[in-house]
N, C-alpha and C. Protein backbone atom coordinates (compact mmCIF):
# COMPACT_ATOMS: atom_id res chain seq x y z
N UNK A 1 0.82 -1.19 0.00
CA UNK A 1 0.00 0.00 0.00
C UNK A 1 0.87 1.26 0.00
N UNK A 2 1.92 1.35 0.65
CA UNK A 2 2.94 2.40 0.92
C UNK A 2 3.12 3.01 -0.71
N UNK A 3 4.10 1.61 -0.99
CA UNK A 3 4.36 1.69 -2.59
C UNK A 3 3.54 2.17 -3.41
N UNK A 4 2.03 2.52 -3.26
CA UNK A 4 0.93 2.82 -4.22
C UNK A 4 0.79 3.74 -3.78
N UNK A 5 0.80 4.09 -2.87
CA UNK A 5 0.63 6.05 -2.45
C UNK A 5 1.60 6.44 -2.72
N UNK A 6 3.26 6.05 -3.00
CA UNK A 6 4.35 6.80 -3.28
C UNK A 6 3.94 6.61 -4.92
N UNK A 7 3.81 5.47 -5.71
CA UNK A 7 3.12 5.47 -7.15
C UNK A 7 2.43 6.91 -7.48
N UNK A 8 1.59 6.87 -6.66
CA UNK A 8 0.52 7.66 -6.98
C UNK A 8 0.94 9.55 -6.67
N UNK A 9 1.73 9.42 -5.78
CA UNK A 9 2.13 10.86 -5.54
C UNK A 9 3.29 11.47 -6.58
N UNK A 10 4.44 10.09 -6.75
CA UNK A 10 5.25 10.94 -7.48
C UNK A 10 5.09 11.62 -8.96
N UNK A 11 3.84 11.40 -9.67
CA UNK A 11 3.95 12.50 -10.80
C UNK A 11 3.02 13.70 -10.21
N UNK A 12 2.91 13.70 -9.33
CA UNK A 12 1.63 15.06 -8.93
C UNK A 12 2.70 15.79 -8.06
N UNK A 13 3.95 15.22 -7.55
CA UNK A 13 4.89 16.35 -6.83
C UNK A 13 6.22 16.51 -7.48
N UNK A 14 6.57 15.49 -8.35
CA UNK A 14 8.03 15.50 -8.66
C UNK A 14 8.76 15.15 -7.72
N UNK A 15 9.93 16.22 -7.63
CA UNK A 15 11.13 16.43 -6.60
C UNK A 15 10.22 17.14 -5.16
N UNK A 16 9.66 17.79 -5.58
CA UNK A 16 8.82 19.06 -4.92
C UNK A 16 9.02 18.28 -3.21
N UNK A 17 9.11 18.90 -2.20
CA UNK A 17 9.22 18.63 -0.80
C UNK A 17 8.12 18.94 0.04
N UNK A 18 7.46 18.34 1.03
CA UNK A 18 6.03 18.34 1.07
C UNK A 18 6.13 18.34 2.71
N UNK A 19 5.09 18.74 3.33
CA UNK A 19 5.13 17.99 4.82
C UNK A 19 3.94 16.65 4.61
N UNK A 20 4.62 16.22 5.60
CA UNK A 20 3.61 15.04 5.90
C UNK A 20 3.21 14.96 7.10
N UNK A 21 1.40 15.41 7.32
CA UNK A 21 0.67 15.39 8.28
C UNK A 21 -0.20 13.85 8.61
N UNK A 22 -0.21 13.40 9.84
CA UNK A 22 -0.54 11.98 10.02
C UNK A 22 -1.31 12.47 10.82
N UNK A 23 -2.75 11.61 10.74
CA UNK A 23 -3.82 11.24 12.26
C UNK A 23 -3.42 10.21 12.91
N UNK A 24 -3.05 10.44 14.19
CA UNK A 24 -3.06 9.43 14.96
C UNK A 24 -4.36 8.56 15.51
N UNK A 25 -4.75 7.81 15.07
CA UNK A 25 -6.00 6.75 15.35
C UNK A 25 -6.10 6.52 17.01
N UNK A 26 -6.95 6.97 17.54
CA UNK A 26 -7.65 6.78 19.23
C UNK A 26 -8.40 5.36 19.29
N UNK A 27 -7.89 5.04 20.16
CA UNK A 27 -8.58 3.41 20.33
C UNK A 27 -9.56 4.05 21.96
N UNK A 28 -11.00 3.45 22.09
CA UNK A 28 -11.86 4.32 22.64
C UNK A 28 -12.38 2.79 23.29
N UNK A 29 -12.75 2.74 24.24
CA UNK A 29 -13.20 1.76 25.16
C UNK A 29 -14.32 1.35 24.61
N UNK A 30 -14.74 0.00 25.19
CA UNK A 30 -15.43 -0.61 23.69
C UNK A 30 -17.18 -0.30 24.02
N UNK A 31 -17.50 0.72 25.38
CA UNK A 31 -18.92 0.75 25.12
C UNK A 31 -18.72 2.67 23.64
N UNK A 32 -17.57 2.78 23.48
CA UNK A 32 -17.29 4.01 23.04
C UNK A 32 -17.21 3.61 21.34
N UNK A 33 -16.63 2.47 21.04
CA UNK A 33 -15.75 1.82 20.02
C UNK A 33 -16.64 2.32 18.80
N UNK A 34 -16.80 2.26 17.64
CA UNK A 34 -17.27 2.06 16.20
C UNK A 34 -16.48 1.55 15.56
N UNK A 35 -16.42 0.18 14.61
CA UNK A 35 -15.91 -0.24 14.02
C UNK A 35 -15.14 -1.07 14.48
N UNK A 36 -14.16 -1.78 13.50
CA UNK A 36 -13.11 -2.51 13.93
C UNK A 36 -11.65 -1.83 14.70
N UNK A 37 -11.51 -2.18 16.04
CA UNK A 37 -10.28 -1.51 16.36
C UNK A 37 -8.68 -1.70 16.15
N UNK A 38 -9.01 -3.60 14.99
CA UNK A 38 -7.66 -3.86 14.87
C UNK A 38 -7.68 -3.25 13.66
N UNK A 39 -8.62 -2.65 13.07
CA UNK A 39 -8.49 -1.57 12.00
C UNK A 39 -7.52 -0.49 11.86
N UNK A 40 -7.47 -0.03 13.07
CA UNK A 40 -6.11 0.76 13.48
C UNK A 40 -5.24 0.56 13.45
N UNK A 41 -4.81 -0.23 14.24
CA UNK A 41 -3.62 -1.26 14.46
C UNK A 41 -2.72 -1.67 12.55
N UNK A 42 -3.86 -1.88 11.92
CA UNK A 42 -2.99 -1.93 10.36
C UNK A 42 -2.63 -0.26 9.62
N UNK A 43 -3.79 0.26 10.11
CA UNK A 43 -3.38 1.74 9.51
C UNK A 43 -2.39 2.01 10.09
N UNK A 44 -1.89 2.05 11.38
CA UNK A 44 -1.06 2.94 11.64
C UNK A 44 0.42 1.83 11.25
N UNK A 45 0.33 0.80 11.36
CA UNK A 45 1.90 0.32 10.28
C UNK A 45 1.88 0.73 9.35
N UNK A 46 0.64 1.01 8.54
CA UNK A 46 0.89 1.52 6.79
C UNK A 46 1.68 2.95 7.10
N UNK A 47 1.29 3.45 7.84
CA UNK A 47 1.06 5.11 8.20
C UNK A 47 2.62 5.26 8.46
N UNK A 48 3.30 4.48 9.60
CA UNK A 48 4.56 4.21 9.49
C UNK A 48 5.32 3.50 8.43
N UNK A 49 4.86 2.84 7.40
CA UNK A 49 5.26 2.34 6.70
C UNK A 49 5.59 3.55 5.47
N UNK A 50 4.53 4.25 5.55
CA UNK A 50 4.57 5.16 4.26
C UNK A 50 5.35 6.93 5.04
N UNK A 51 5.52 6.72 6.04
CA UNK A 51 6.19 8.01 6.92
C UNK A 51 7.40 7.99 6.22
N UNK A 52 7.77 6.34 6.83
CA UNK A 52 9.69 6.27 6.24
C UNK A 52 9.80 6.15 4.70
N UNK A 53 8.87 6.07 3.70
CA UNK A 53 9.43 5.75 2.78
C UNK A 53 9.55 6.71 1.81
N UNK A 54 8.56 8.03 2.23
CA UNK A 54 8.30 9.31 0.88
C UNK A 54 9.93 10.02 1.39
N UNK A 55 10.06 10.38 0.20
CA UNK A 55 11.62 10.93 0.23
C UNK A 55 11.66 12.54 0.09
N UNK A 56 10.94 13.16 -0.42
CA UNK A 56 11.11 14.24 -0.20
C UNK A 56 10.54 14.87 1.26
N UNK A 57 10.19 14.20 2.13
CA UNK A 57 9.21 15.10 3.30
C UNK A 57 10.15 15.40 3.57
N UNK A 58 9.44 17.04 4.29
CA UNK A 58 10.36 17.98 4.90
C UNK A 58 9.85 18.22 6.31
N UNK A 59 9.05 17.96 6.95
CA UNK A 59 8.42 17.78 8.23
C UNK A 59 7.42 16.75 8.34
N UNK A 60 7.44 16.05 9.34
CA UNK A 60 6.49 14.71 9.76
C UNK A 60 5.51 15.30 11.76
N UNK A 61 4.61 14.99 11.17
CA UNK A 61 3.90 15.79 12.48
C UNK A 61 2.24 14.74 12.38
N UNK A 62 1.79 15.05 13.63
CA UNK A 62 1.02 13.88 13.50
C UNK A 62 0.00 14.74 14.51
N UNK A 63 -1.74 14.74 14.46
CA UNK A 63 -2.66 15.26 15.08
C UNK A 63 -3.41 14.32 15.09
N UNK A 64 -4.09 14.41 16.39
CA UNK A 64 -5.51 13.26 16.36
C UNK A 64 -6.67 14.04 16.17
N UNK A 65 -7.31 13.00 16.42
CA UNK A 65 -9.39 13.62 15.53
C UNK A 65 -9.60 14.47 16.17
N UNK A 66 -9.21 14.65 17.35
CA UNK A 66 -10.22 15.86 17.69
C UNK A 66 -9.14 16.89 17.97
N UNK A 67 -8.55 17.31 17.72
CA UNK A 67 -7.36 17.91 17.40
C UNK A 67 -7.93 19.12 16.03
N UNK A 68 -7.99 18.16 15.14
CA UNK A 68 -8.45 18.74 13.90
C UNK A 68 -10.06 19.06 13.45
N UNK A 69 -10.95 17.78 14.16
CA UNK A 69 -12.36 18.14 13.45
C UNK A 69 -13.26 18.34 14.71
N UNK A 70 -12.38 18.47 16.00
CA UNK A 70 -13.72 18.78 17.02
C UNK A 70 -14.32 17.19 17.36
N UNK A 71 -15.66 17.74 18.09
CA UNK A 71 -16.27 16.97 18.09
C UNK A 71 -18.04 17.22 17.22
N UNK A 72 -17.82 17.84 15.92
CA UNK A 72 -18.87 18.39 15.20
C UNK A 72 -19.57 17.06 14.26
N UNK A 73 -20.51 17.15 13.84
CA UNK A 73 -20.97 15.92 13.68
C UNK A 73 -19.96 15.87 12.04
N UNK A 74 -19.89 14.32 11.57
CA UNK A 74 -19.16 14.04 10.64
C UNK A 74 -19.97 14.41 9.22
N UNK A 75 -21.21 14.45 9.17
CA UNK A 75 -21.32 15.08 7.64
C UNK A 75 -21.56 17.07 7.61
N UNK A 76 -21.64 17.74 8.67
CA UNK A 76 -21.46 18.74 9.29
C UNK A 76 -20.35 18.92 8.78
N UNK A 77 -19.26 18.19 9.29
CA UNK A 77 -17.62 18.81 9.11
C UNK A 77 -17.36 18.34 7.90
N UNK A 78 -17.84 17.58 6.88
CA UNK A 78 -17.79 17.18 5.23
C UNK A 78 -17.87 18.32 4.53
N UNK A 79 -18.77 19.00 5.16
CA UNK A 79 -19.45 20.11 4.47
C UNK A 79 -18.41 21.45 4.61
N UNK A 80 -18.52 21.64 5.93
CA UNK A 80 -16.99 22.60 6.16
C UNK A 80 -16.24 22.16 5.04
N UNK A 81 -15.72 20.83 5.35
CA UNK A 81 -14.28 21.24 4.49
C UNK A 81 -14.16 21.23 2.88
N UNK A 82 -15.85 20.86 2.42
CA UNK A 82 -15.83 21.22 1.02
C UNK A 82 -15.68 23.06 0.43
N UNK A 83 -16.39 23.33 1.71
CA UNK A 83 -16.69 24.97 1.57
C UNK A 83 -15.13 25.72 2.19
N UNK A 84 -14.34 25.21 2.31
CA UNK A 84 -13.25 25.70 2.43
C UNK A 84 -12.39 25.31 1.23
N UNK A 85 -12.70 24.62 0.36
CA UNK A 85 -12.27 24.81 -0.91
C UNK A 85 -12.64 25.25 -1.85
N UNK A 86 -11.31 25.94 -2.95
CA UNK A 86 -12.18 26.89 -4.20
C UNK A 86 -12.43 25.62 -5.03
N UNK A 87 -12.74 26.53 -6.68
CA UNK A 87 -13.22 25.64 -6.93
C UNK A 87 -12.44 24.57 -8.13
N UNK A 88 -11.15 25.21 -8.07
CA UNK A 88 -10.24 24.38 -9.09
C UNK A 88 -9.84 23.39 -7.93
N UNK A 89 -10.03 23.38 -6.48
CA UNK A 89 -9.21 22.55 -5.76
C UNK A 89 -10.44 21.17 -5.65
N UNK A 90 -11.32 21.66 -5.56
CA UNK A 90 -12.92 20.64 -5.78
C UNK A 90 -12.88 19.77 -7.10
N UNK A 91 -12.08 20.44 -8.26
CA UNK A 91 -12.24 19.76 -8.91
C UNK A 91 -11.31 18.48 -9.40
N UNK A 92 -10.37 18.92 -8.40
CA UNK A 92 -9.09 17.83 -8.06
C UNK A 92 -9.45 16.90 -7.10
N UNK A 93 -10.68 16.31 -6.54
CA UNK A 93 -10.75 15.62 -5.52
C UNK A 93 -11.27 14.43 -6.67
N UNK A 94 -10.26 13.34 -6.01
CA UNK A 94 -10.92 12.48 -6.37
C UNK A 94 -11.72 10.88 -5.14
N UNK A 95 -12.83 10.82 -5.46
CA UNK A 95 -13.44 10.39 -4.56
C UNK A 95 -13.12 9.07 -5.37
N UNK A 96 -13.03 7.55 -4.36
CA UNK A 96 -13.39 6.19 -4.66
C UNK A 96 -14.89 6.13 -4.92
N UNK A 97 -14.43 4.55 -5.78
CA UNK A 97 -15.93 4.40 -6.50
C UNK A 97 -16.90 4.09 -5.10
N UNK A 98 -16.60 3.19 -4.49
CA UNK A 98 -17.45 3.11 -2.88
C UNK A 98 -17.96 4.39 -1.90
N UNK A 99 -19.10 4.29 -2.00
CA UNK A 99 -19.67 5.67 -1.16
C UNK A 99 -18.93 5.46 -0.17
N UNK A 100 -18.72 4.79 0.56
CA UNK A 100 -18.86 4.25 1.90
C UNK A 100 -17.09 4.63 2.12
N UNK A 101 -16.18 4.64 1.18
CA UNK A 101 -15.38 5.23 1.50
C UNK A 101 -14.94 6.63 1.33
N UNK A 102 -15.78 7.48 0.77
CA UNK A 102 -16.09 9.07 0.74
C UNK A 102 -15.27 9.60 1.60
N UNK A 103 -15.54 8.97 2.75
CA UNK A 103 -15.28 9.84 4.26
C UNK A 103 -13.46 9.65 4.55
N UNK A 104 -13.19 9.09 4.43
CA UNK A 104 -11.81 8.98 3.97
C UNK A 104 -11.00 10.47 3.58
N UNK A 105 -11.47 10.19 2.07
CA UNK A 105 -11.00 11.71 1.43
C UNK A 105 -11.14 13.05 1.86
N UNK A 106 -12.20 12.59 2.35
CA UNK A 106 -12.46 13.93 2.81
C UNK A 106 -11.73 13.91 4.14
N UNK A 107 -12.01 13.33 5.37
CA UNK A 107 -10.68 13.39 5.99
C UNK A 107 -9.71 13.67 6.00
N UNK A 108 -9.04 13.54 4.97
CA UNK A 108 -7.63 13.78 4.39
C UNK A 108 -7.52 14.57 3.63
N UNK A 109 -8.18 15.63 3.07
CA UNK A 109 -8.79 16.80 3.07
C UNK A 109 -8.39 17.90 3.69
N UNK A 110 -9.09 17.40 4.59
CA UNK A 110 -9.32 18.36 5.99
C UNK A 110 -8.29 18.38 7.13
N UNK A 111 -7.70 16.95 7.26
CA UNK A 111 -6.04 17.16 7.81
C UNK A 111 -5.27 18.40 7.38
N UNK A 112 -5.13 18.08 5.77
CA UNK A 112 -4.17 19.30 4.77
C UNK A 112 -4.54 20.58 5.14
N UNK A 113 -6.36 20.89 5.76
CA UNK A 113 -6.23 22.01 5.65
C UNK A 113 -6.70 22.41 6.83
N UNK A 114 -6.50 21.64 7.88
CA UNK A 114 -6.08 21.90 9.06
C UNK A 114 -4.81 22.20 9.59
N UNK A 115 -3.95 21.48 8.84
CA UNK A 115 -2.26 21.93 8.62
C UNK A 115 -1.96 23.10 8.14
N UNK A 116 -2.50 23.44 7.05
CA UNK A 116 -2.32 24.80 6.40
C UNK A 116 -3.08 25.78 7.51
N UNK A 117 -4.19 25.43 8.36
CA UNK A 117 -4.47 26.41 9.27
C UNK A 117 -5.97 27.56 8.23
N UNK A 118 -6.53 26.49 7.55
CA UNK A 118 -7.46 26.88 6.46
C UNK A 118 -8.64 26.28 6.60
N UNK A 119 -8.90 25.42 8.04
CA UNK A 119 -10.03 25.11 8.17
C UNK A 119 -10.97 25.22 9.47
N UNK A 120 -10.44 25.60 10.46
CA UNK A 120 -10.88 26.48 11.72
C UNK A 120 -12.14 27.22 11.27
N UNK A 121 -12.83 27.40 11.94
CA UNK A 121 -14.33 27.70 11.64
C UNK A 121 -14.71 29.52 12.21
N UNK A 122 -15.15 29.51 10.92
CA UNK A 122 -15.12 31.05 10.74
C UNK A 122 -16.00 31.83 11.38
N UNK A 123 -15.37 33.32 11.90
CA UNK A 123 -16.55 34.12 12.97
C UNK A 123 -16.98 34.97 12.43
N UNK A 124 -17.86 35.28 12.93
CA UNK A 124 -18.73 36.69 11.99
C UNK A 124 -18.88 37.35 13.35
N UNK A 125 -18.44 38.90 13.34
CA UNK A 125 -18.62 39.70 14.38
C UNK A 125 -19.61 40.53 13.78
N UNK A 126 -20.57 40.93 14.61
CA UNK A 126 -21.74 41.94 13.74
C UNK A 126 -21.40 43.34 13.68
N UNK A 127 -21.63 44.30 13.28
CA UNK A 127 -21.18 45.64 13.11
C UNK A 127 -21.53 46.52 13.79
């Protein structure tokens, strides 16, 4: 899998030097749990697997979920982080054919632009 995300990145960056932002996966007591928790347990070897292997990163830094998305409901914060993109960057998303993995991308999304400091939720002061 490593190998296919480095596949897949090196004609979209070149040489180009990138940071690499990681979620750290929370394992949550099991009346808390959703899903599989040895689910984690493989992401985060890939996650280390693919840390050491991209060659140009220039910083490695790592945030957990609620770090980045709160605790706001998950198609709530979908929505944020579509509306925090223009619209040539919307048109670079590419979603899997599986609905069901949507949430993914967008996740990873919203890491990038929680890193960039572009997705914090905006105030309106009245006049």
């Amino acid at each position: 899998m490593a190998g296919a995300v480095q596949a897949w990145l090196c004609p979209r960056l070149q040489e180009e030097p990138f940071q690499l932002v990681i979620e750290l996966p929370r394992v949550y007591a099991a009346a808390h749990q959703r899903g599989d928790q040895n689910d984690l347990i493989q992401l985060a070897g890939l996650v280390g697997t693919l840390g050491g292997a991209l060659a140009p990163v220039t910083e490695r830094r790592s945030v957990f979920p609620r770090e980045w998305k709160g605790t706001l409901d998950a198609d709530a914060f979908i929505e944020r982080i579509k509306q925090r993109l223009d619209s040539a960057e919307h048109l670079r998303v590419e979603l899997p054919a599986a609905q069901d993995l949507h949430h993914n991308v967008w996740d990873a999304i919203g890491i990038g632009l929680h890193a960039l400091g572009r997705l914090a939720p905006r105030r309106v002061f009245p006049r």
